[in-house]
PDB file of N, CA and C in Angstrom:
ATOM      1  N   UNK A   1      66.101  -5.103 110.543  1.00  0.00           N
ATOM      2  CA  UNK A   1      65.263  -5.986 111.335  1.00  0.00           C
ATOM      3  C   UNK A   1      64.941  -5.314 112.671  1.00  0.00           C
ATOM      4  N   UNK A   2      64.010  -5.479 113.263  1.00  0.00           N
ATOM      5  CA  UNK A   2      63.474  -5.105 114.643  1.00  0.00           C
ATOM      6  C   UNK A   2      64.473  -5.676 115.647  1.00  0.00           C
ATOM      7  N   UNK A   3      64.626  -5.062 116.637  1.00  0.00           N
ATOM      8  CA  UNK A   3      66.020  -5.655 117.810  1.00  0.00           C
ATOM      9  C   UNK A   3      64.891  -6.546 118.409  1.00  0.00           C
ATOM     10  N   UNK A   4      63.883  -6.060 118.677  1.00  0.00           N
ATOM     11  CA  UNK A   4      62.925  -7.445 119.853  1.00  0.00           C
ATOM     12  C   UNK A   4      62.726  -8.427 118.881  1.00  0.00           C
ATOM     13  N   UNK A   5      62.959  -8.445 117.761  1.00  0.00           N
ATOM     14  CA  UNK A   5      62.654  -9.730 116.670  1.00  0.00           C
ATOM     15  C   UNK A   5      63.256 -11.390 117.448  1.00  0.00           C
ATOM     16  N   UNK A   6      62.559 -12.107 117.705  1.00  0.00           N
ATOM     17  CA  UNK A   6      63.276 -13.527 117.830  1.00  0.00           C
ATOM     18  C   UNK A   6      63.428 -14.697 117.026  1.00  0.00           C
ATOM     19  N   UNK A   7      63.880 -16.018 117.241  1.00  0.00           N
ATOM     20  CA  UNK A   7      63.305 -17.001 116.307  1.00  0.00           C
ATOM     21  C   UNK A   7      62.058 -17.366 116.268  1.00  0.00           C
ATOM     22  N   UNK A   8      61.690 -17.847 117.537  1.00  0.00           N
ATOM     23  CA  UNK A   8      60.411 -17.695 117.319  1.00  0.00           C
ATOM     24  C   UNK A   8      59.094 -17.534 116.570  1.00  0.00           C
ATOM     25  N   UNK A   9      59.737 -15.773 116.615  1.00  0.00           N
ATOM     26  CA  UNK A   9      58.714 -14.665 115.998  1.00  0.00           C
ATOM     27  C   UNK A   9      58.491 -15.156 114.633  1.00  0.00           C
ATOM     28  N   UNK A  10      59.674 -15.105 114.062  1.00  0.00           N
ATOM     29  CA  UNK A  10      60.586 -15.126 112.496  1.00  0.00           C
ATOM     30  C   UNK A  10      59.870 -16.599 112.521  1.00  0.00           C
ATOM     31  N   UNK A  11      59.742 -17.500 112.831  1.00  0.00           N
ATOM     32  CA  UNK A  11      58.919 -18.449 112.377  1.00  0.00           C
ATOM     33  C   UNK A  11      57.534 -18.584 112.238  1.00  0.00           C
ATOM     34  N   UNK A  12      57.204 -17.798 113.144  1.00  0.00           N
ATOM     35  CA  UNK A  12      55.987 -17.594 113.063  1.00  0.00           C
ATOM     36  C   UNK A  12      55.002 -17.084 112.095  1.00  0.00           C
ATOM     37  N   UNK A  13      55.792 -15.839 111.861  1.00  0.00           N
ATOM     38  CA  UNK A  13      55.764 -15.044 110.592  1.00  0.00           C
ATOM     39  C   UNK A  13      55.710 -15.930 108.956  1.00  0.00           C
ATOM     40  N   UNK A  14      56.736 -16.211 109.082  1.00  0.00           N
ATOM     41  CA  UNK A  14      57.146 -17.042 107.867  1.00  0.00           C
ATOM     42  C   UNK A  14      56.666 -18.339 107.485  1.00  0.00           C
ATOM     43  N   UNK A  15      56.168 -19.246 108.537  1.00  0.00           N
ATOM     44  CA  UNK A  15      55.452 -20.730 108.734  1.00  0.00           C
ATOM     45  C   UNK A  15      54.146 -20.337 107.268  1.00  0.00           C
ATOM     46  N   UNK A  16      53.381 -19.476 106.981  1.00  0.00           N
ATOM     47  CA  UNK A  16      52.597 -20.131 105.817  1.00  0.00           C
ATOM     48  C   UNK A  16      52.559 -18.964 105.190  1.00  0.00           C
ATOM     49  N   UNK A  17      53.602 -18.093 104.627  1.00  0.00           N
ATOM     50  CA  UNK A  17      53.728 -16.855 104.368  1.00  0.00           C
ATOM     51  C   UNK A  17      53.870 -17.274 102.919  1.00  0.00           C
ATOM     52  N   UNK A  18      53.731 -18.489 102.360  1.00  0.00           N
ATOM     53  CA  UNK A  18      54.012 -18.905 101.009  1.00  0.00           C
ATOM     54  C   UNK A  18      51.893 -18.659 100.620  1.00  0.00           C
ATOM     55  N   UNK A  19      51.344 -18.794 101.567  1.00  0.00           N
ATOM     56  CA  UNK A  19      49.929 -19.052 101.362  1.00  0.00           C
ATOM     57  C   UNK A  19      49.182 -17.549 101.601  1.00  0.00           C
ATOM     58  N   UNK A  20      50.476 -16.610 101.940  1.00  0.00           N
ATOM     59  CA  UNK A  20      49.913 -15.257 102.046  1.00  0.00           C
ATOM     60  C   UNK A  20      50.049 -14.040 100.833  1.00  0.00           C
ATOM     61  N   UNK A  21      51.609 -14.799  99.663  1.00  0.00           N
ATOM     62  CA  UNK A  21      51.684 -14.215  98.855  1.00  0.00           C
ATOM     63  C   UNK A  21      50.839 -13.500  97.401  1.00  0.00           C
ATOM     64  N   UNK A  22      51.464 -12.140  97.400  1.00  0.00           N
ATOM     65  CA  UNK A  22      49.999 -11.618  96.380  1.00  0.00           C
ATOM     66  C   UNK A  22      51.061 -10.550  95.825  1.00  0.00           C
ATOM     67  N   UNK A  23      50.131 -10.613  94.447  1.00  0.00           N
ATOM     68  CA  UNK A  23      50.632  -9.703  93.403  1.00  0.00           C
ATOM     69  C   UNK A  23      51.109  -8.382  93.938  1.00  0.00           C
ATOM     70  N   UNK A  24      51.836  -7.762  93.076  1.00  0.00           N
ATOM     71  CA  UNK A  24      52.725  -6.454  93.958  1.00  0.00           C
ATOM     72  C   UNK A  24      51.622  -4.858  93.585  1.00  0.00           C
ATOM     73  N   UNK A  25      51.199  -3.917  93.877  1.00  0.00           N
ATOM     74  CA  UNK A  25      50.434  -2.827  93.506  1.00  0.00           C
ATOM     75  C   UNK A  25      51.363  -2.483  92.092  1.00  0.00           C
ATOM     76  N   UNK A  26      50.524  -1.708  90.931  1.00  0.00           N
ATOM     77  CA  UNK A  26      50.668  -0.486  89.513  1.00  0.00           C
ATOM     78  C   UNK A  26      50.253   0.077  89.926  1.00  0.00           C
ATOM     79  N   UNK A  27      51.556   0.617  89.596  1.00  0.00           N
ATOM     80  CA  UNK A  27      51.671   2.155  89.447  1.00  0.00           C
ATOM     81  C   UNK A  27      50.803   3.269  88.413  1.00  0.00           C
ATOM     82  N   UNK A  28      50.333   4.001  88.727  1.00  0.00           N
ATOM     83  CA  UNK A  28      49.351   4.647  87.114  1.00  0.00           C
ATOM     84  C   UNK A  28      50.386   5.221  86.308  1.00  0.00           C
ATOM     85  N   UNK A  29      51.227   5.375  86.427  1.00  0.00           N
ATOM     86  CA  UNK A  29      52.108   5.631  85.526  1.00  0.00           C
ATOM     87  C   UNK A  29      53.185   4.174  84.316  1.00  0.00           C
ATOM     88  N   UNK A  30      52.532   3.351  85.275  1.00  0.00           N
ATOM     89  CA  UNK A  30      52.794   1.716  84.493  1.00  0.00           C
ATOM     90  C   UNK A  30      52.062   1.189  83.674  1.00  0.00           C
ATOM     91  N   UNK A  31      50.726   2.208  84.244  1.00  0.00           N
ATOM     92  CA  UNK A  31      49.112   1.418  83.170  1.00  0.00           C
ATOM     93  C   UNK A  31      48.963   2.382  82.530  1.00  0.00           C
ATOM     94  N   UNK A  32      49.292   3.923  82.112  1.00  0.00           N
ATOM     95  CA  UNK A  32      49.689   4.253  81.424  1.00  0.00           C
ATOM     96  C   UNK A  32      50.911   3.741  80.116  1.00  0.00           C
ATOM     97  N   UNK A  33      51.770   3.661  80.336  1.00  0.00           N
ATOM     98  CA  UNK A  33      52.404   3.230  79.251  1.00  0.00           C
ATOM     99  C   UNK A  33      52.688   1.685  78.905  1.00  0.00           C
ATOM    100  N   UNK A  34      51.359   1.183  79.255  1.00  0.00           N
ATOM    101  CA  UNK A  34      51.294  -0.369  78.929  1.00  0.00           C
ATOM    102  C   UNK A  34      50.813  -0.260  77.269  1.00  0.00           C
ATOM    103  N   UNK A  35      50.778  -1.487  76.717  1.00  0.00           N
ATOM    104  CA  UNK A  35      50.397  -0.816  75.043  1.00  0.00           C
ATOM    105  C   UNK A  35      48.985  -1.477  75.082  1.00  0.00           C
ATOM    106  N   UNK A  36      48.372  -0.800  74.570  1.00  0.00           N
ATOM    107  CA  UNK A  36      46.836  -1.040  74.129  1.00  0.00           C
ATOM    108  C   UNK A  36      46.164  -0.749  75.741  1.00  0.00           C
ATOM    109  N   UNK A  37      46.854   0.069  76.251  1.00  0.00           N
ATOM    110  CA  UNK A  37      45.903   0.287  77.758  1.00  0.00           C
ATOM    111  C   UNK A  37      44.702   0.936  77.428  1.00  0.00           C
ATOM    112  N   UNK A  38      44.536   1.683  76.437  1.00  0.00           N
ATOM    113  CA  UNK A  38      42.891   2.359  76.220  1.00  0.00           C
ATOM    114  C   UNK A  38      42.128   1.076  75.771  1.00  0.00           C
ATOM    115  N   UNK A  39      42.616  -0.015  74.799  1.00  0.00           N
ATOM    116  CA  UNK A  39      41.739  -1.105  74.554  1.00  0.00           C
ATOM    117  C   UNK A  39      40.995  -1.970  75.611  1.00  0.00           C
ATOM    118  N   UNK A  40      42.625  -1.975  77.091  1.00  0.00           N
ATOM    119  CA  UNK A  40      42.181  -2.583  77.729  1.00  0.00           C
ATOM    120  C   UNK A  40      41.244  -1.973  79.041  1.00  0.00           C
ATOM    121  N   UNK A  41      39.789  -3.071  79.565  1.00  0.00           N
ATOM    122  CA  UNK A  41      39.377  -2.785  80.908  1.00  0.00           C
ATOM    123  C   UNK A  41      40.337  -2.676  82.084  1.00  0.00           C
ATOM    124  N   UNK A  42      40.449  -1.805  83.366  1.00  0.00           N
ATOM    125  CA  UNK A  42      41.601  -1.434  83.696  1.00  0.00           C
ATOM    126  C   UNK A  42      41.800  -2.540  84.680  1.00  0.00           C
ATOM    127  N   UNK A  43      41.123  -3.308  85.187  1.00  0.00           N
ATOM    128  CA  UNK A  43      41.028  -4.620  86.004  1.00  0.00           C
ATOM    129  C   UNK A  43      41.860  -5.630  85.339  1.00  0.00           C
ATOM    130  N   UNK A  44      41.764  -5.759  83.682  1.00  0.00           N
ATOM    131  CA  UNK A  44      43.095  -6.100  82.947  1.00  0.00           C
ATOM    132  C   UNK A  44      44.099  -5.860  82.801  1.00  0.00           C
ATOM    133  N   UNK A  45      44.183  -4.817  82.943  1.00  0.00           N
ATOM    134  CA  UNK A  45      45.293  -3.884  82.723  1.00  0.00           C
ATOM    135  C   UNK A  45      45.995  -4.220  83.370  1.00  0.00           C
ATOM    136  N   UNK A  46      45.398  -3.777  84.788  1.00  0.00           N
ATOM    137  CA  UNK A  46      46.194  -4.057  86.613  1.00  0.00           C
ATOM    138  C   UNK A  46      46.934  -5.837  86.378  1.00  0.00           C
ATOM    139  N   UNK A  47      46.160  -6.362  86.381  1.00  0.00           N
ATOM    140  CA  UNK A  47      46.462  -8.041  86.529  1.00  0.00           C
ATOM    141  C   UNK A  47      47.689  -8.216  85.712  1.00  0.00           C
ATOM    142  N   UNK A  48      47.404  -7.778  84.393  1.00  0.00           N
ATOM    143  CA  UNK A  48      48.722  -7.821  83.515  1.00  0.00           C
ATOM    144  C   UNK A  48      49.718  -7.374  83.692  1.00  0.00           C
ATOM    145  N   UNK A  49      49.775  -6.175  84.546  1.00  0.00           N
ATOM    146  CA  UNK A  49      51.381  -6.031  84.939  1.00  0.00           C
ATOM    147  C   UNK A  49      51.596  -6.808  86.190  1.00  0.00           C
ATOM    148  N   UNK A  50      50.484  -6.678  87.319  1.00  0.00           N
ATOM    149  CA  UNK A  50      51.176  -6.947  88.469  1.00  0.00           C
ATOM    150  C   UNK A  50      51.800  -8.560  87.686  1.00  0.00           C
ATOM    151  N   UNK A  51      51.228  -9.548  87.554  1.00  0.00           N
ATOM    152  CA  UNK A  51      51.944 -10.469  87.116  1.00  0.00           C
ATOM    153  C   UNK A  51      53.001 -10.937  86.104  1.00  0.00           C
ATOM    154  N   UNK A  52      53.202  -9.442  85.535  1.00  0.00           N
ATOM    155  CA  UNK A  52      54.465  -9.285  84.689  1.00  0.00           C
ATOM    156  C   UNK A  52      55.768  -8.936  86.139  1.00  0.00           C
ATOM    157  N   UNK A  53      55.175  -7.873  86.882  1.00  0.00           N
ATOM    158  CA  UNK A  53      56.158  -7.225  87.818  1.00  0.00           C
ATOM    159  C   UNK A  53      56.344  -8.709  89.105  1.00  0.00           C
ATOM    160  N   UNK A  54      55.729  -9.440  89.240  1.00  0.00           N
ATOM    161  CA  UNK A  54      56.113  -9.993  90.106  1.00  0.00           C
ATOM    162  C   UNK A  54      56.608 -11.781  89.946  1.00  0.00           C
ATOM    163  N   UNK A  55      57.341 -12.244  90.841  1.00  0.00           N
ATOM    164  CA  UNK A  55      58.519 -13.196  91.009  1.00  0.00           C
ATOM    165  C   UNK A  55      58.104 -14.033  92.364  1.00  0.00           C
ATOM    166  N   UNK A  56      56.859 -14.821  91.819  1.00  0.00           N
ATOM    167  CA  UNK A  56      56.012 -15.213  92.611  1.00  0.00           C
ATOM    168  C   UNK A  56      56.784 -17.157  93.199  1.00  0.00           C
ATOM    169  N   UNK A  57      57.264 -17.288  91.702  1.00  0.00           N
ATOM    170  CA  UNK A  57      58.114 -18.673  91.935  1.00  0.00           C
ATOM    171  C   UNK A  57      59.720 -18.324  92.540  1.00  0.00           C
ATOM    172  N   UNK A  58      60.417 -17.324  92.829  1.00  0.00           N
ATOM    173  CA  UNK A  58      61.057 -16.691  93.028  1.00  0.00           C
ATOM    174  C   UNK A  58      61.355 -16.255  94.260  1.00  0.00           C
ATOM    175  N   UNK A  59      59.787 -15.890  95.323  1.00  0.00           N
ATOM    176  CA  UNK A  59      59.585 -15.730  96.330  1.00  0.00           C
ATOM    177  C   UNK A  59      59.380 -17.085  97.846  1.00  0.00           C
ATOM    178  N   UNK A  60      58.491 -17.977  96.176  1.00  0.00           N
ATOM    179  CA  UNK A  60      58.487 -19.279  97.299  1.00  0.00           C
ATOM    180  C   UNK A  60      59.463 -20.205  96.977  1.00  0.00           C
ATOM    181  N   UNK A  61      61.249 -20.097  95.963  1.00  0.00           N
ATOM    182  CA  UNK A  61      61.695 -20.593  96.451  1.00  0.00           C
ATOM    183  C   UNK A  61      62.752 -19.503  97.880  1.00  0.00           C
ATOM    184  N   UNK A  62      62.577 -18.584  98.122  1.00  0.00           N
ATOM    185  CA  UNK A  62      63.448 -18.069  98.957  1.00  0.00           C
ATOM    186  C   UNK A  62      62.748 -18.109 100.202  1.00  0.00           C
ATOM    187  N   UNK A  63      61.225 -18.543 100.298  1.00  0.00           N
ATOM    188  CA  UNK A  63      60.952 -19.154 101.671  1.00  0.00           C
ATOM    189  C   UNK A  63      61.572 -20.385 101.724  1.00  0.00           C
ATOM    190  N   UNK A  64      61.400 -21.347 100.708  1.00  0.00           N
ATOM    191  CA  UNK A  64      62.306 -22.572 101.116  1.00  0.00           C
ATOM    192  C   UNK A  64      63.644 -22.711 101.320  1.00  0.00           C
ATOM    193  N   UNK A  65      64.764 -21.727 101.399  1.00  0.00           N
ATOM    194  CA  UNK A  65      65.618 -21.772 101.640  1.00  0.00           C
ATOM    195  C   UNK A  65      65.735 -21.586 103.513  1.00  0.00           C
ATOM    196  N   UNK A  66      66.801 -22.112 103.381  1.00  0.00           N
ATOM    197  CA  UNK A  66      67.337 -22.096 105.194  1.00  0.00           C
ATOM    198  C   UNK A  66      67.465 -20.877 105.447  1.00  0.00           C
ATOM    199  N   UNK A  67      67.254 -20.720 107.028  1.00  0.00           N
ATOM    200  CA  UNK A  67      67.707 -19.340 107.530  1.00  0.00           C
ATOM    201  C   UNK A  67      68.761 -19.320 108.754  1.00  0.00           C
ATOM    202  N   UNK A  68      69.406 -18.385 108.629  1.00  0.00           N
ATOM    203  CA  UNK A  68      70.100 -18.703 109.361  1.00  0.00           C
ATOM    204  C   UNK A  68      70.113 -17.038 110.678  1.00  0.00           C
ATOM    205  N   UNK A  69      69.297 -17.555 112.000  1.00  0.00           N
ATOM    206  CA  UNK A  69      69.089 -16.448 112.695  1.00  0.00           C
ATOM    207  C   UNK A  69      70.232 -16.089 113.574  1.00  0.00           C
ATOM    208  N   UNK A  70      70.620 -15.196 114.195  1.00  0.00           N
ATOM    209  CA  UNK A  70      71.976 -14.520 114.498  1.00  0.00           C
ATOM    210  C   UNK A  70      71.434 -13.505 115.479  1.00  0.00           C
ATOM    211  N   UNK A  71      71.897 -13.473 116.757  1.00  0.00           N
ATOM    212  CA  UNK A  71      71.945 -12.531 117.551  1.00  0.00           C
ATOM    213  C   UNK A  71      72.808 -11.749 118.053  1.00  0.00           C
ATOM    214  N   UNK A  72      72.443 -10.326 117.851  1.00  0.00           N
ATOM    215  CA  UNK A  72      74.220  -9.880 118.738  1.00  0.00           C
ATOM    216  C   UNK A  72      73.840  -8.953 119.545  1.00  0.00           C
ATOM    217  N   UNK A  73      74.144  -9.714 120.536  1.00  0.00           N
ATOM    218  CA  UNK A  73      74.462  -8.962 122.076  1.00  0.00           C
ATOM    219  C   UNK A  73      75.279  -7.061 121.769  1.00  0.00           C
ATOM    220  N   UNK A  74      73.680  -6.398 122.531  1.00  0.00           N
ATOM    221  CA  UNK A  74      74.522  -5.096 122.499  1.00  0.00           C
ATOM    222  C   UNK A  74      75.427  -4.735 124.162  1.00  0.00           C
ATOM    223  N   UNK A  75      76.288  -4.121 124.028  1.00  0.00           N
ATOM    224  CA  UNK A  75      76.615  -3.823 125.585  1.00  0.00           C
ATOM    225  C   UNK A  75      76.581  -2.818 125.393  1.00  0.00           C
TER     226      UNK A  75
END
């Protein structure tokens, strides 16, 4: 985490970060060995993994979980 990070910030950030979430980038080496990737247009291709690779219900429940922020004093 960043040391100037505050609560604040961290809320700020996070307040509609459920409305910012998006599929994760493929790899060409993923759309390569997808099966029937020559059948498929590669705009298919892409969509089909990223939403295989990603944990989208997964993500917005770990925004809904509590946080718990912590500071420690350096001397």
């Amino acid at each position: 985490m960043r040391t100037d990070l505050t609560r604040e910030m961290w809320r700020a950030a996070t307040a509609d970060a459920a409305e910012r979430l998006v599929l994760p980038d493929v790899d060409e080496k993923a759309l390569a060995g997808l099966k029937f990737s020559e059948a498929l247009p590669r705009h298919l291709a892409v969509a089909t993994l990223a939403s295989r690779l990603a944990d989208l219900e997964g993500a917005l429940r770990t925004l809904e979980e509590p946080t718990r922020f912590n500071v420690i004093e350096r001397q």
